[in-house]
Protein backbone atom coordinates (compact mmCIF):
# COMPACT_ATOMS: atom_id res chain seq x y z
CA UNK A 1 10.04 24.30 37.00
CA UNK A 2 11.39 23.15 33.45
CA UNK A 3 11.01 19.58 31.59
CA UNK A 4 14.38 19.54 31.09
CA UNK A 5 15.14 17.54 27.89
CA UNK A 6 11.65 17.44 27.17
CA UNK A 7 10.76 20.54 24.87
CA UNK A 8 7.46 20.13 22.64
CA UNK A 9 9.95 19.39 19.67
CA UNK A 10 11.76 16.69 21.89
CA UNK A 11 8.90 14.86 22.40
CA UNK A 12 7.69 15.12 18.99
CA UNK A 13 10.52 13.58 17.70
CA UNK A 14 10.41 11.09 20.53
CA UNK A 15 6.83 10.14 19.49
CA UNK A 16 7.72 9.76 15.96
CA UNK A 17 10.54 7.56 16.57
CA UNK A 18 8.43 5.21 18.66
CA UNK A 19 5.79 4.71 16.18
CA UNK A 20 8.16 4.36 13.45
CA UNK A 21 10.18 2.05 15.49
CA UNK A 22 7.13 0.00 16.41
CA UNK A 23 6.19 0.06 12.78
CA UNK A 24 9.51 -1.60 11.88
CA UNK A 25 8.76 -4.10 14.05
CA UNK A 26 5.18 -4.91 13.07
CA UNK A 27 6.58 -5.23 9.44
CA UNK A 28 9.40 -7.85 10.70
CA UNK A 29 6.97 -10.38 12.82
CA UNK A 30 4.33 -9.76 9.80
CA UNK A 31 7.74 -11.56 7.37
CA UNK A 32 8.00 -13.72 9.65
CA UNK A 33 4.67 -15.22 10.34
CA UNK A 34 4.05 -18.88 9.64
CA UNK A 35 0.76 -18.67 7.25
CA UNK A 36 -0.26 -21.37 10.05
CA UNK A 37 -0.10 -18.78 12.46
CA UNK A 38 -1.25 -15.97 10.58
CA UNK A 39 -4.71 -18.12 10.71
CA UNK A 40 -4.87 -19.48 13.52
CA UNK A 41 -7.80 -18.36 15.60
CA UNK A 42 -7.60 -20.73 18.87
CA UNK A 43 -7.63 -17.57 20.87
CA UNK A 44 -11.03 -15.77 19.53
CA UNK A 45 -8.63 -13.23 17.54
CA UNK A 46 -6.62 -15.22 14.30
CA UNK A 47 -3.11 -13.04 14.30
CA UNK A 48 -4.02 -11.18 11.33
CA UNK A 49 -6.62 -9.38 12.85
CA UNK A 50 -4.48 -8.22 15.51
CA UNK A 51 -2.20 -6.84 12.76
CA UNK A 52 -5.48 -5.39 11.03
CA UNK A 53 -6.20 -3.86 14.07
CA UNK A 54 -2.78 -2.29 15.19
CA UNK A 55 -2.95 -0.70 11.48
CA UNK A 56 -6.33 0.41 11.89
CA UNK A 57 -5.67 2.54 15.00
CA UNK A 58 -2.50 3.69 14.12
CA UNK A 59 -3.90 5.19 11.27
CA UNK A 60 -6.76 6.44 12.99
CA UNK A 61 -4.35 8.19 15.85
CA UNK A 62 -2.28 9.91 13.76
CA UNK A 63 -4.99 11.08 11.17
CA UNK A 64 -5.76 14.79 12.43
CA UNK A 65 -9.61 14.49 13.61
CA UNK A 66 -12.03 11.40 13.59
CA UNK A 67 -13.34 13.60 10.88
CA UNK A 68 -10.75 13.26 8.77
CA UNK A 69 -9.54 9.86 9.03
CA UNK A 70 -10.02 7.57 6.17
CA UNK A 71 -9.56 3.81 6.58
CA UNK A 72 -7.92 1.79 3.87
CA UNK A 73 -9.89 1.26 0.65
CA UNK A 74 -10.20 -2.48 1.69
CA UNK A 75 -11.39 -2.47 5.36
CA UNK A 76 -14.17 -4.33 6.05
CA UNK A 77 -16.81 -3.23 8.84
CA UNK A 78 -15.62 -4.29 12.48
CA UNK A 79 -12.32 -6.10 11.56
CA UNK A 80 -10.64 -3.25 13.67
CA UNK A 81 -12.01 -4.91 16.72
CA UNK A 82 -10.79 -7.34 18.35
């Protein structure tokens, strides 16, 4: 039985396309945030710590071993979660 299409390179490339795509996009609703917005924290979770937070674990994903990872020099204890 074969995967067709989807080789261990395939997939690779797949992956890295997604994230970068997803990436792009986080940058362009970031731009485009009101600063209201950006604030606001009606909902228990102010819309730039959901952006802290998607940064956070992609980071921490794509670092090679929880041993390894290294959050940015400015993170501040618990703003990953949400």
């Amino acid at each position: 039985m074969g995967y067709g299409l989807w080789t261990s390179k395939n997939m690779k490339a797949a992956f890295i396309s997604q994230y970068r795509a997803g990436l792009k996009m986080l940058i362009e609703v970031i731009d485009k945030c009101t600063d209201r917005v950006w604030e606001e924290d009606s909902s228990g979770a102010a819309y730039w710590r959901t952006v802290s937070h998607a940064l956070f674990y992609t980071g921490f994903y794509l670092s090679q071993s929880v041993d390894t990872f290294i959050p940015w020099e400015n993170h501040s204890t618990d703003y990953n979660q949400l």
